[in-house]
N, C-alpha and C. Protein backbone atom coordinates (compact mmCIF):
# COMPACT_ATOMS: atom_id res chain seq x y z
N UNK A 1 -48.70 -3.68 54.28
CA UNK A 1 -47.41 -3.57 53.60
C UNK A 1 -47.21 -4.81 52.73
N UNK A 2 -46.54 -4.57 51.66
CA UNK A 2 -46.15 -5.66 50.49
C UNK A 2 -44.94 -6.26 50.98
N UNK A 3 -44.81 -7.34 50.95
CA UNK A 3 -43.66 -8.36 51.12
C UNK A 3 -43.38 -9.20 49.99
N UNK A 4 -42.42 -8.97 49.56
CA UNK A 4 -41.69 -10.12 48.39
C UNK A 4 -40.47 -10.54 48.83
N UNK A 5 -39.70 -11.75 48.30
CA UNK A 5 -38.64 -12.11 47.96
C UNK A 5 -37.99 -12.74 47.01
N UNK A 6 -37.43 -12.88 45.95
CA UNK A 6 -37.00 -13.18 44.83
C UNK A 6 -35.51 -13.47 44.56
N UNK A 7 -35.25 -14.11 43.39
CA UNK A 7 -34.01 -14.21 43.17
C UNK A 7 -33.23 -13.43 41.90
N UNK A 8 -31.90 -13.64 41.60
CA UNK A 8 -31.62 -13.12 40.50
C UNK A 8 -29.99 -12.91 40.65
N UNK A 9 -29.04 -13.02 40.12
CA UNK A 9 -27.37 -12.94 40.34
C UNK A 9 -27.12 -11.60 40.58
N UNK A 10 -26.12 -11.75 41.26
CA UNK A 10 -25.75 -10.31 41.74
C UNK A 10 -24.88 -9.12 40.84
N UNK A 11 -25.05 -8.03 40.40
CA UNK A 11 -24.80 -7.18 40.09
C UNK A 11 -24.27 -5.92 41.01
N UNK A 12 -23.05 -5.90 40.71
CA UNK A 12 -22.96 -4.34 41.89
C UNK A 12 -23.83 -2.91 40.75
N UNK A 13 -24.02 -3.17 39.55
CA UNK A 13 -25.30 -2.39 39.59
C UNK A 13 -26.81 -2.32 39.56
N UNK A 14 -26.76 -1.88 40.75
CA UNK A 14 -28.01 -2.42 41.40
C UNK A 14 -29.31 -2.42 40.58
N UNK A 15 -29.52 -1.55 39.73
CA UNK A 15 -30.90 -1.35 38.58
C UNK A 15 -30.52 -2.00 37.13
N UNK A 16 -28.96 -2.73 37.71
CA UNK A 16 -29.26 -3.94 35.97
C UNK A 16 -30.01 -5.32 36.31
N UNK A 17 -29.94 -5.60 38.05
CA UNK A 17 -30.64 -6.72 38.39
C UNK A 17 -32.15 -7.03 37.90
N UNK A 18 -32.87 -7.73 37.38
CA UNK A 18 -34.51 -7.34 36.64
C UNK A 18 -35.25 -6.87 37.74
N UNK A 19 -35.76 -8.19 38.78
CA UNK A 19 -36.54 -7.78 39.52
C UNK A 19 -36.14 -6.45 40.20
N UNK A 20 -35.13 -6.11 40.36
CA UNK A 20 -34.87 -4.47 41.27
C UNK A 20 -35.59 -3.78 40.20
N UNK A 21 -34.73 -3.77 38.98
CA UNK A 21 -35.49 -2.37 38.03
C UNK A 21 -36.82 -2.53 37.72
N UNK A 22 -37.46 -3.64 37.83
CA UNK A 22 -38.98 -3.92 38.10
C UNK A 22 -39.30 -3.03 39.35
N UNK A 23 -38.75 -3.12 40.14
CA UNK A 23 -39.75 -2.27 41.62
C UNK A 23 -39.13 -1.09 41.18
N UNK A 24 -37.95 -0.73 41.20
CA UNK A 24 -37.83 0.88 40.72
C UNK A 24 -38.70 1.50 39.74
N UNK A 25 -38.97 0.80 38.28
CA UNK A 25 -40.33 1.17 37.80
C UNK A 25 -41.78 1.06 38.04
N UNK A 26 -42.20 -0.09 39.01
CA UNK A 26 -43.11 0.57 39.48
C UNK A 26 -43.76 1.70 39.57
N UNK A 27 -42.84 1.78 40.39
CA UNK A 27 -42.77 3.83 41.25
C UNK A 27 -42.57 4.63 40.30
N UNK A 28 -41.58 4.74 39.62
CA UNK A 28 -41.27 5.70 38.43
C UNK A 28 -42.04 6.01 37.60
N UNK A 29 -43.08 5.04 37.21
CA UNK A 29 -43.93 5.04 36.38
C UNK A 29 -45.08 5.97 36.54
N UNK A 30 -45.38 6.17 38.12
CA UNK A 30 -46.18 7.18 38.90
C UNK A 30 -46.23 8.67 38.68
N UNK A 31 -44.71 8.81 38.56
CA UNK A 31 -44.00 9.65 39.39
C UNK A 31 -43.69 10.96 38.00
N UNK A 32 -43.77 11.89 38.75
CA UNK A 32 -43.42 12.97 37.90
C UNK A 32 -42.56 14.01 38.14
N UNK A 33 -41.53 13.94 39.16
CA UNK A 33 -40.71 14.33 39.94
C UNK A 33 -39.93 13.73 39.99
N UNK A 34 -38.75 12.68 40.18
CA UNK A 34 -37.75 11.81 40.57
C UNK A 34 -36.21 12.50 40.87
N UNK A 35 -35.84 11.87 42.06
CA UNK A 35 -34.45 12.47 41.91
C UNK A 35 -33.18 11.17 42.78
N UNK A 36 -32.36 11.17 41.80
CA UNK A 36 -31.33 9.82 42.54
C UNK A 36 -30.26 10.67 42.56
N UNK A 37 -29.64 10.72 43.40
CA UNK A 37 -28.11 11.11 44.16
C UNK A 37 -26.94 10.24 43.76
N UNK A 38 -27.53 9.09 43.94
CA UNK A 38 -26.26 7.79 43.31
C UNK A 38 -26.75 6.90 42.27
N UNK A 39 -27.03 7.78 41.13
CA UNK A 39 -27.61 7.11 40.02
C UNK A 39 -26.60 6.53 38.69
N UNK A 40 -25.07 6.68 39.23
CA UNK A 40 -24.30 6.06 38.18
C UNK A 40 -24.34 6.17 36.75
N UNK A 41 -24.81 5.27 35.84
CA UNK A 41 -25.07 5.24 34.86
C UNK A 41 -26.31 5.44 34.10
N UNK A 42 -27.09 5.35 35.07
CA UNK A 42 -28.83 5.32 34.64
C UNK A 42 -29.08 6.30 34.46
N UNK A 43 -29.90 6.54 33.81
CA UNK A 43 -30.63 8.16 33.73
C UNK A 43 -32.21 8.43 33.82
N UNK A 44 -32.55 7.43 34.92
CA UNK A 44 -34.16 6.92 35.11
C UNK A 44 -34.51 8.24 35.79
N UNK A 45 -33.80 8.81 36.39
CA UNK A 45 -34.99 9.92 37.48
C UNK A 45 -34.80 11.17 37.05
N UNK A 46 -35.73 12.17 37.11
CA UNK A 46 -35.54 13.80 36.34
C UNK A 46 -34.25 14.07 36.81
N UNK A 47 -34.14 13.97 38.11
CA UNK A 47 -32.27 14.93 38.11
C UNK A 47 -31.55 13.54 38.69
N UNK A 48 -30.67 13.53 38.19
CA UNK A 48 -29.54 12.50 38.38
C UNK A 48 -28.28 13.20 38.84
N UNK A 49 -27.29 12.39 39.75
CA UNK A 49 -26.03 12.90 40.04
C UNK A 49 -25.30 11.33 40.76
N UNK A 50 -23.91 11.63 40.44
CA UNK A 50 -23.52 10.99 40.88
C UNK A 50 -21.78 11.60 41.14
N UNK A 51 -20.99 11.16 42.33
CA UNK A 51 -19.80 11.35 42.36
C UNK A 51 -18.47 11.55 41.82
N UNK A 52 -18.92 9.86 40.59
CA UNK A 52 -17.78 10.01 39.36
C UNK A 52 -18.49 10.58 38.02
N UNK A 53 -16.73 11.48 37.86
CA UNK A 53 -17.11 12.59 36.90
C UNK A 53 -17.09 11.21 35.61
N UNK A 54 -17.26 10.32 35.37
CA UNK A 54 -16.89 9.61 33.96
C UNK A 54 -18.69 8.94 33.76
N UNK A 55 -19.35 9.30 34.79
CA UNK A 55 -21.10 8.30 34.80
C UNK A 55 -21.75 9.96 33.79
N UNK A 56 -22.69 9.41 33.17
CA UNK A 56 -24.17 9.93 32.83
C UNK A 56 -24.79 10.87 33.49
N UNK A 57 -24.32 10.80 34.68
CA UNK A 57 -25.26 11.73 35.27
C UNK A 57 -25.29 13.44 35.29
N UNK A 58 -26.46 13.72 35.68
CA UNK A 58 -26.10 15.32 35.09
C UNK A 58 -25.14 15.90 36.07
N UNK A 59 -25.20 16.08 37.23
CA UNK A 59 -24.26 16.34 37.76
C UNK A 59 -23.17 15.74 38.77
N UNK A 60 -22.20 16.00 39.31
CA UNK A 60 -21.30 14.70 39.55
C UNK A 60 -20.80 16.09 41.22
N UNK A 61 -21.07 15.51 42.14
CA UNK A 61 -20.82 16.27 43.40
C UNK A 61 -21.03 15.11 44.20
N UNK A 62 -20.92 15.70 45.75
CA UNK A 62 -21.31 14.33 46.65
C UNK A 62 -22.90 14.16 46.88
N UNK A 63 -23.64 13.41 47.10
CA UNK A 63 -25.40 13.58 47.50
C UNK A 63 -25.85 14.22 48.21
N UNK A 64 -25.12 14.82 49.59
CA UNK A 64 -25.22 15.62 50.11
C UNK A 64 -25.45 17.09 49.50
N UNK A 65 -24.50 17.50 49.18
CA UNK A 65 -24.21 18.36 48.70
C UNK A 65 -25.11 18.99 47.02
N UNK A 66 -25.30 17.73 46.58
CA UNK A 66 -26.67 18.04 45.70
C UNK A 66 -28.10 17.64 46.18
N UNK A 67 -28.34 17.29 47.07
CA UNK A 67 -29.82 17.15 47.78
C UNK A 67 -29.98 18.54 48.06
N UNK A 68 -29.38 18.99 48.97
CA UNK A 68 -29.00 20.66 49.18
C UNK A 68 -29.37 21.28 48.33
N UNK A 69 -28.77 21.82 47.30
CA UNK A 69 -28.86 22.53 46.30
C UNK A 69 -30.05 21.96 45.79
N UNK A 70 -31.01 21.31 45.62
CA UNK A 70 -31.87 20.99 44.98
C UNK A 70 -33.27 21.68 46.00
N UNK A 71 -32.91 21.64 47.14
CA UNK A 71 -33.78 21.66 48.56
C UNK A 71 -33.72 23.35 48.02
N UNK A 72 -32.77 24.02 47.46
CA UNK A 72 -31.90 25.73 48.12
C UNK A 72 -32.79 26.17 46.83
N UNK A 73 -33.05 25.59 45.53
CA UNK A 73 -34.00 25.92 44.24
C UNK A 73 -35.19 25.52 44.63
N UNK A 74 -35.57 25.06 45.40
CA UNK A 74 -37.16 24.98 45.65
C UNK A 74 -37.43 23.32 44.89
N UNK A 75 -37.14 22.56 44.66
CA UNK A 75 -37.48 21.17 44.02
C UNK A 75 -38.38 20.52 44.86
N UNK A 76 -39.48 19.79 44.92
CA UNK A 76 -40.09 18.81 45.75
C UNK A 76 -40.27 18.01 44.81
N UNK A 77 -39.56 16.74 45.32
CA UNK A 77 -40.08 15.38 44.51
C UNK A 77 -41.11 14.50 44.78
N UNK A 78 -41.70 13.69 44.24
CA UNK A 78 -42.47 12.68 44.80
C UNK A 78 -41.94 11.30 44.59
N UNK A 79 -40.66 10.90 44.37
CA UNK A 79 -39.85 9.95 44.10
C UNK A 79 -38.61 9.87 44.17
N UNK A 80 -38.26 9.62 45.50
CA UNK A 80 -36.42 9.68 45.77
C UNK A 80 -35.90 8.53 45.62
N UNK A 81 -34.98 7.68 44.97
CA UNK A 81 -33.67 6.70 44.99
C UNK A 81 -32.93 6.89 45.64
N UNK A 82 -32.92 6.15 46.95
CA UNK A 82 -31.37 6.32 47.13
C UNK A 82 -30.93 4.49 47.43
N UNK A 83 -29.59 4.70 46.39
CA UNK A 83 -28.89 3.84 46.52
C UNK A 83 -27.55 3.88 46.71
N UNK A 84 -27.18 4.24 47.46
CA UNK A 84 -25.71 4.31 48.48
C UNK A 84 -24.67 3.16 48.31
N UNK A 85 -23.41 3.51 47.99
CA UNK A 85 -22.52 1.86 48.30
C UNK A 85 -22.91 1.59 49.39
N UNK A 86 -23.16 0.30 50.19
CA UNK A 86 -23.83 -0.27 50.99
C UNK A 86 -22.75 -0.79 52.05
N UNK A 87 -21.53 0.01 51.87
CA UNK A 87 -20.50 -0.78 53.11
C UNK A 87 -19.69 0.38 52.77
N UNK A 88 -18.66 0.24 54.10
CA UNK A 88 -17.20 1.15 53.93
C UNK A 88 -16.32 0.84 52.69
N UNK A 89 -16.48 -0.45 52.70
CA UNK A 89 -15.32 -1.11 51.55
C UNK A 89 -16.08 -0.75 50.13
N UNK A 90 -17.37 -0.56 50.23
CA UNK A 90 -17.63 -0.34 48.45
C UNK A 90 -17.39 1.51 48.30
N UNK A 91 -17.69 1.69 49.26
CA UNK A 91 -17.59 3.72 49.27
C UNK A 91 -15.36 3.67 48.75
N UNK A 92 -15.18 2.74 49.32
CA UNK A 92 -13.51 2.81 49.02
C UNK A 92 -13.02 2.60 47.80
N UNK A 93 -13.71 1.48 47.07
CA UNK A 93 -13.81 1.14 45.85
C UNK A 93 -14.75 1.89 45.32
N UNK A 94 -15.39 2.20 45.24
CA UNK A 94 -16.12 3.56 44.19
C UNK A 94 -15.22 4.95 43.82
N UNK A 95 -14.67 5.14 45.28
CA UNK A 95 -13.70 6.28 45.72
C UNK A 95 -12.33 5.96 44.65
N UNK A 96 -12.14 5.06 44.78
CA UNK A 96 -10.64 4.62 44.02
C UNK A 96 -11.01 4.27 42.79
N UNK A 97 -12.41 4.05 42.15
CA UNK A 97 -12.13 3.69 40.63
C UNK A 97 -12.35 5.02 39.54
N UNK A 98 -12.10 5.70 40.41
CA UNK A 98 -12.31 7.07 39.37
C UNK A 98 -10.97 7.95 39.95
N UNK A 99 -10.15 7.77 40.85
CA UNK A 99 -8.73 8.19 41.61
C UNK A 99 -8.95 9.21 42.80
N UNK A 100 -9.83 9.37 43.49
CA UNK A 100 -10.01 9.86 44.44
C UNK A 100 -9.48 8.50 45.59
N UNK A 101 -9.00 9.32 47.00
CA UNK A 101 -8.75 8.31 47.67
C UNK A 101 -9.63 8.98 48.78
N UNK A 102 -10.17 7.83 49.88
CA UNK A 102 -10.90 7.98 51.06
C UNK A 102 -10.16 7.82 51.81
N UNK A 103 -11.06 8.88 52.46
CA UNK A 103 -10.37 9.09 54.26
C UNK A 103 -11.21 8.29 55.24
N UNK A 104 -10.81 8.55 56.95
CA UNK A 104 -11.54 7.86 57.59
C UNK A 104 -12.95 8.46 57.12
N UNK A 105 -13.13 9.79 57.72
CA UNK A 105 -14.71 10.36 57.56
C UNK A 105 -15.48 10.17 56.48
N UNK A 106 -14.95 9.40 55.22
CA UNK A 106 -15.41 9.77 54.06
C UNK A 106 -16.19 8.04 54.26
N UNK A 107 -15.60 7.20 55.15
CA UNK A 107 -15.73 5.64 55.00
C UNK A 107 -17.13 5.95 56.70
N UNK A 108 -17.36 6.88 57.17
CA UNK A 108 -18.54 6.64 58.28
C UNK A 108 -19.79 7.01 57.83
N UNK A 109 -20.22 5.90 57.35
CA UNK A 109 -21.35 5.63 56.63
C UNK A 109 -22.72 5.87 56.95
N UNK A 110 -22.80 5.66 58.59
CA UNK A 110 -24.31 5.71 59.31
C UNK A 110 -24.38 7.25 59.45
N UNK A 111 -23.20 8.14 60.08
CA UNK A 111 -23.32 9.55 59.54
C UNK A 111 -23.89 10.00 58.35
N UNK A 112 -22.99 9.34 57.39
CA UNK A 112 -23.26 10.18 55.62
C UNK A 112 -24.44 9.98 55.64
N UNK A 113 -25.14 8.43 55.99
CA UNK A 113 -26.37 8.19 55.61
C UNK A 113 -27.59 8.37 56.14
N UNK A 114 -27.24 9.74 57.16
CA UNK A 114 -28.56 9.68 58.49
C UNK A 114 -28.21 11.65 57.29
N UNK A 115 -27.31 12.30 57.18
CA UNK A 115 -27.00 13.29 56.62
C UNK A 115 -28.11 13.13 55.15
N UNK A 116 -27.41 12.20 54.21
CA UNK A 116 -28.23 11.81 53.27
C UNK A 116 -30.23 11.98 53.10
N UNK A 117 -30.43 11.31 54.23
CA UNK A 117 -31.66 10.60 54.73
C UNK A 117 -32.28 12.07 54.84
N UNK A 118 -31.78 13.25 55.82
CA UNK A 118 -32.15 14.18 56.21
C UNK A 118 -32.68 15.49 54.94
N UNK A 119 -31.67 15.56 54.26
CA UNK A 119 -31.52 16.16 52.77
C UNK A 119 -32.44 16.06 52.45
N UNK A 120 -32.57 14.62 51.99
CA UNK A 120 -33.87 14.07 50.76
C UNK A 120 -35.21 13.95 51.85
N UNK A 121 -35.48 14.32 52.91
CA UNK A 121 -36.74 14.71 53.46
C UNK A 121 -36.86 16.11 52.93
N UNK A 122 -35.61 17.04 52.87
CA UNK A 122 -35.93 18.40 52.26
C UNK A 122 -37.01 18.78 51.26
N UNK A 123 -36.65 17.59 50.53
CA UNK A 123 -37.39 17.71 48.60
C UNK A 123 -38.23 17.24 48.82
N UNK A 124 -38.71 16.11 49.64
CA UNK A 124 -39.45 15.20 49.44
C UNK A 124 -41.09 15.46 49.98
N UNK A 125 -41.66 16.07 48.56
CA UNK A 125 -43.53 16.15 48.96
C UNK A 125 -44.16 15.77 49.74
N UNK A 126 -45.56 15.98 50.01
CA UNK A 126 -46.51 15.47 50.63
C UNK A 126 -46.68 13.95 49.87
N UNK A 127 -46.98 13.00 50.32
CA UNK A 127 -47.23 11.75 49.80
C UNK A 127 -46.28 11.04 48.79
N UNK A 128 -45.01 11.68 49.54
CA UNK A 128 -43.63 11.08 48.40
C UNK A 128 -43.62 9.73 48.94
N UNK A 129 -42.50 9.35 47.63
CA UNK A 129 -42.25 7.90 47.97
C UNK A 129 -40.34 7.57 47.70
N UNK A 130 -40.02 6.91 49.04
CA UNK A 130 -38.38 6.63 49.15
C UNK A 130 -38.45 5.48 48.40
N UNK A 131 -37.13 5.04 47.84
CA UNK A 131 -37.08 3.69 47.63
C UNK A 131 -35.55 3.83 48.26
N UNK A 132 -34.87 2.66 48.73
CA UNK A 132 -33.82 2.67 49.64
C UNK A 132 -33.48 1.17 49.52
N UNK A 133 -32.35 1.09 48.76
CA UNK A 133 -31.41 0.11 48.63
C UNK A 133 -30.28 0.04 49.86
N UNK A 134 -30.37 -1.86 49.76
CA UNK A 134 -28.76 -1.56 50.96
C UNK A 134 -29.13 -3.18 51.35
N UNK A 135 -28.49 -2.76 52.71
CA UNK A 135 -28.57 -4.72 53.03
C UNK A 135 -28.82 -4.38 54.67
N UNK A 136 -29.85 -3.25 54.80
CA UNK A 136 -31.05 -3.21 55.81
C UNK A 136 -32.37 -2.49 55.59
N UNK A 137 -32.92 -2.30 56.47
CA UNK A 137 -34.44 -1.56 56.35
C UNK A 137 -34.72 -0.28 57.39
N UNK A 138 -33.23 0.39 57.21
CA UNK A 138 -33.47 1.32 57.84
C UNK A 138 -34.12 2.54 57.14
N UNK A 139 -34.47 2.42 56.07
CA UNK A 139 -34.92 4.01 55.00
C UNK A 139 -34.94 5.02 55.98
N UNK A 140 -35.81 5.87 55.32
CA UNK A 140 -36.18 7.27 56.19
C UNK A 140 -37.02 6.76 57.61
N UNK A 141 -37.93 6.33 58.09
CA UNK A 141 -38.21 6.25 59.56
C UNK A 141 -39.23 6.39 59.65
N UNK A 142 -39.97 6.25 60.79
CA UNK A 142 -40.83 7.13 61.66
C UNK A 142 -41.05 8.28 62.27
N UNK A 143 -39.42 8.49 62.73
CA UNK A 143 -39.40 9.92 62.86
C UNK A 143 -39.03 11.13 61.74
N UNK A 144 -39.22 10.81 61.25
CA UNK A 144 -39.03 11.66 59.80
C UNK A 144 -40.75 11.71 59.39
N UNK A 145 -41.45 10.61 59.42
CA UNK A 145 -42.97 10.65 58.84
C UNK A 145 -43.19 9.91 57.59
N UNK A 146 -42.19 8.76 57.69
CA UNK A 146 -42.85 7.77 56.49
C UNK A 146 -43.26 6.55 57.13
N UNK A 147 -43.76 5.89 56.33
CA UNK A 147 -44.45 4.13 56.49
C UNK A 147 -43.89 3.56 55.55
N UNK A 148 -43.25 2.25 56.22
CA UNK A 148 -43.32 1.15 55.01
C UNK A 148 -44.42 0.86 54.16
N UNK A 149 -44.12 0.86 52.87
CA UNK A 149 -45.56 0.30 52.50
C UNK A 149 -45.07 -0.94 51.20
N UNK A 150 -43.64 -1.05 51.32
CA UNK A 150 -43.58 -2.43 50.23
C UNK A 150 -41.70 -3.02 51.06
N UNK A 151 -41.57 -4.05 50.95
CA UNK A 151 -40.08 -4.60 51.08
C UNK A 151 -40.19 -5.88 50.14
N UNK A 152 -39.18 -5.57 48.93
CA UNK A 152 -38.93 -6.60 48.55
C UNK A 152 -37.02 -7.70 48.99
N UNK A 153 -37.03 -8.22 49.03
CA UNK A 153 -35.92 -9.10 49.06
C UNK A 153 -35.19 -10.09 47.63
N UNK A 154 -34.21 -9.33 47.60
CA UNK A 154 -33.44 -10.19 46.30
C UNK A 154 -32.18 -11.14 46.99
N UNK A 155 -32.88 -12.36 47.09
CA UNK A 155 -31.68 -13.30 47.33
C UNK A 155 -30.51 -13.13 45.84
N UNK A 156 -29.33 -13.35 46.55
CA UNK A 156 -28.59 -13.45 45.22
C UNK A 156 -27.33 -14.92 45.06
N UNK A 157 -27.56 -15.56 46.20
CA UNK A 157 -27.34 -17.04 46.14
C UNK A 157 -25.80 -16.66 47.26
N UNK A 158 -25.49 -18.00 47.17
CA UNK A 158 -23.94 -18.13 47.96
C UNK A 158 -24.01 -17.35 49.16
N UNK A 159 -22.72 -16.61 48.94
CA UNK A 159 -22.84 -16.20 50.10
C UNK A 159 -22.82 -14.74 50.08
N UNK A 160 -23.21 -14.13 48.69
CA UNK A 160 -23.78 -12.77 48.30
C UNK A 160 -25.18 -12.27 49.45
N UNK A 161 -24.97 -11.51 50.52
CA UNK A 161 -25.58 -10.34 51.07
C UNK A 161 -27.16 -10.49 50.11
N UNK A 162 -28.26 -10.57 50.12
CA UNK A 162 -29.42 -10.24 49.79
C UNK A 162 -29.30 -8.68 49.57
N UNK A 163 -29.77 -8.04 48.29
CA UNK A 163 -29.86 -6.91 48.22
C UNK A 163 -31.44 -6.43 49.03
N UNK A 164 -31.73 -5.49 49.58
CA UNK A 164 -32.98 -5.28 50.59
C UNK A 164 -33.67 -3.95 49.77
N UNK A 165 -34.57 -3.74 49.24
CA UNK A 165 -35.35 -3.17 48.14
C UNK A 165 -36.54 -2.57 49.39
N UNK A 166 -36.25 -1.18 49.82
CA UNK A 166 -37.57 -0.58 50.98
C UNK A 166 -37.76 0.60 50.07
N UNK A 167 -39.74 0.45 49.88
CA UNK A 167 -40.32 1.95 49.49
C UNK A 167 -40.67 2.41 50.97
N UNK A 168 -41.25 3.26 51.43
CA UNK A 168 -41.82 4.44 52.08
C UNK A 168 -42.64 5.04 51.53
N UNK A 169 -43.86 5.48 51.90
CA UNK A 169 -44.59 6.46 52.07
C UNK A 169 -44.25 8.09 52.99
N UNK A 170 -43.85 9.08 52.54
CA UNK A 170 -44.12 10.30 53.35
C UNK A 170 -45.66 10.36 53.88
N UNK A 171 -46.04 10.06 55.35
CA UNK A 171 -47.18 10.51 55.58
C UNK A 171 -47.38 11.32 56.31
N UNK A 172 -46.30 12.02 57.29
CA UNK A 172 -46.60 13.39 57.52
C UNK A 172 -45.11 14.02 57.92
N UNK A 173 -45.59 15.38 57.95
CA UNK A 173 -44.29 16.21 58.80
C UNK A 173 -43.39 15.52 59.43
N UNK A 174 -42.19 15.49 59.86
CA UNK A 174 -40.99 15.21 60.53
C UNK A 174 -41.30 15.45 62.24
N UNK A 175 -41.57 14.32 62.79
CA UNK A 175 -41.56 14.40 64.27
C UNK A 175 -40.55 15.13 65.14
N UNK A 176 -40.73 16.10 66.20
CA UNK A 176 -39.54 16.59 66.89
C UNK A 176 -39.42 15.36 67.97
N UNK A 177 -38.39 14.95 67.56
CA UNK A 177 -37.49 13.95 68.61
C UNK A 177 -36.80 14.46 69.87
C-alpha cells in the first residue's frame, strides 16, 4: 500500500486543494466509468450529482437515492468518489445554504454513510477503485471486498482536521457477515 502525507490550506472544496485533485486524477485518468454522488461543482466523473439544485451537476437528488437508480439501469463503474460532508455540522450547513433545513435523521451520518457505502458496491466492477474523502479510513472495507491500496494525508495546518484521501481496490465479492 502507498502512503503519503502532504500539505496545502484548507478548502471546504475538497478537489480545489492541488495535491487532492492530483490523487483524484490519478485514478480518473484510468478510468472509463466514474461516478461522484457529492460532486458539487466539478464535473470530473461521467455521472455527477449532487443535492443542491444551484451546483453543475447533472442531477441533484440525495446519493442514496441516485446510486440506486444508477445500480436499477445497469451502470458498473470502475471509479467511485465519494466525498460526503465529513461531520453533522457540515451536512447542516450544506443543508441550509441552498434552504433546506435538517432534521435529526438527516444529521446520522454513520447510517447515511454505511447506506451510501452499500449503494456504490452496487455499481462498482470487478477491479473498481473507491476513493473516499473524510477525516477517517473507514472506505468500503473488508467486508464488502476491497483493499487499501493508497492513503494519502493532507495536513492543512492549525488546528484544521487533516483531510484523509483512501483509494480501495474491489477485489472480490461482498463477504456474508
Amino acid at each position: 500500500m502507498k502512503f503519503a502525507r502532504t500539505w496545502a490550506m484548507p478548502n471546504s472544496k475538497t478537489f480545489d486543494i492541488k495535491p487532492i485533485a492530483l490523487f483524484v486524477q490519478s485514478y480518473l485518468k484510468d478510468s472509463k466509468v466514474s461516478v461522484d454522488p457529492f460532486s458539487g461543482n466539478k464535473r470530473l466523473a461521467t455521472y455527477t450529482n449532487d443535492l443542491n439544485p444551484n451546483t453543475i451537476a447533472e442531477e441533484h437528488t440525495d446519493a442514496l437515492s441516485f446510486l440506486n437508480a444508477l445500480a436499477d439501469k445497469g451502470v458498473k463503474a470502475d471509479l467511485i468518489i465519494l466525498d460526503p460532508p465529513y461531520s453533522a455540522r457540515q451536512i447542516s450547513e450544506c443543508y441550509s445554504s441552498f434552504g433546506l433545513k435538517t432534521s435529526m435523521q438527516d444529521t446520522q451520518i454513520g447510517h447515511m454513510f454505511k447506506q451510501v457505502r452499500d449503494a456504490a458496491n452496487r455499481i462498482a466492477s470487478d477491479n473498481a477503485v473507491v476513493l473516499s474523502f473524510g477525516w477517517n479510513t473507514v472506505g468500503m472495507g473488508i467486508n464488502r471486498g476491497y483493499a487499501q491500496i493508497e492513503i494519502m494525508l493532507c495536513a492543512h495546518g492549525g488546528a484544521h482536521n487533516d483531510t484523509i484521501c483512501l483509494a480501495e481496490r474491489k477485489i472480490q465479492k461482498r463477504r456474508e457477515v
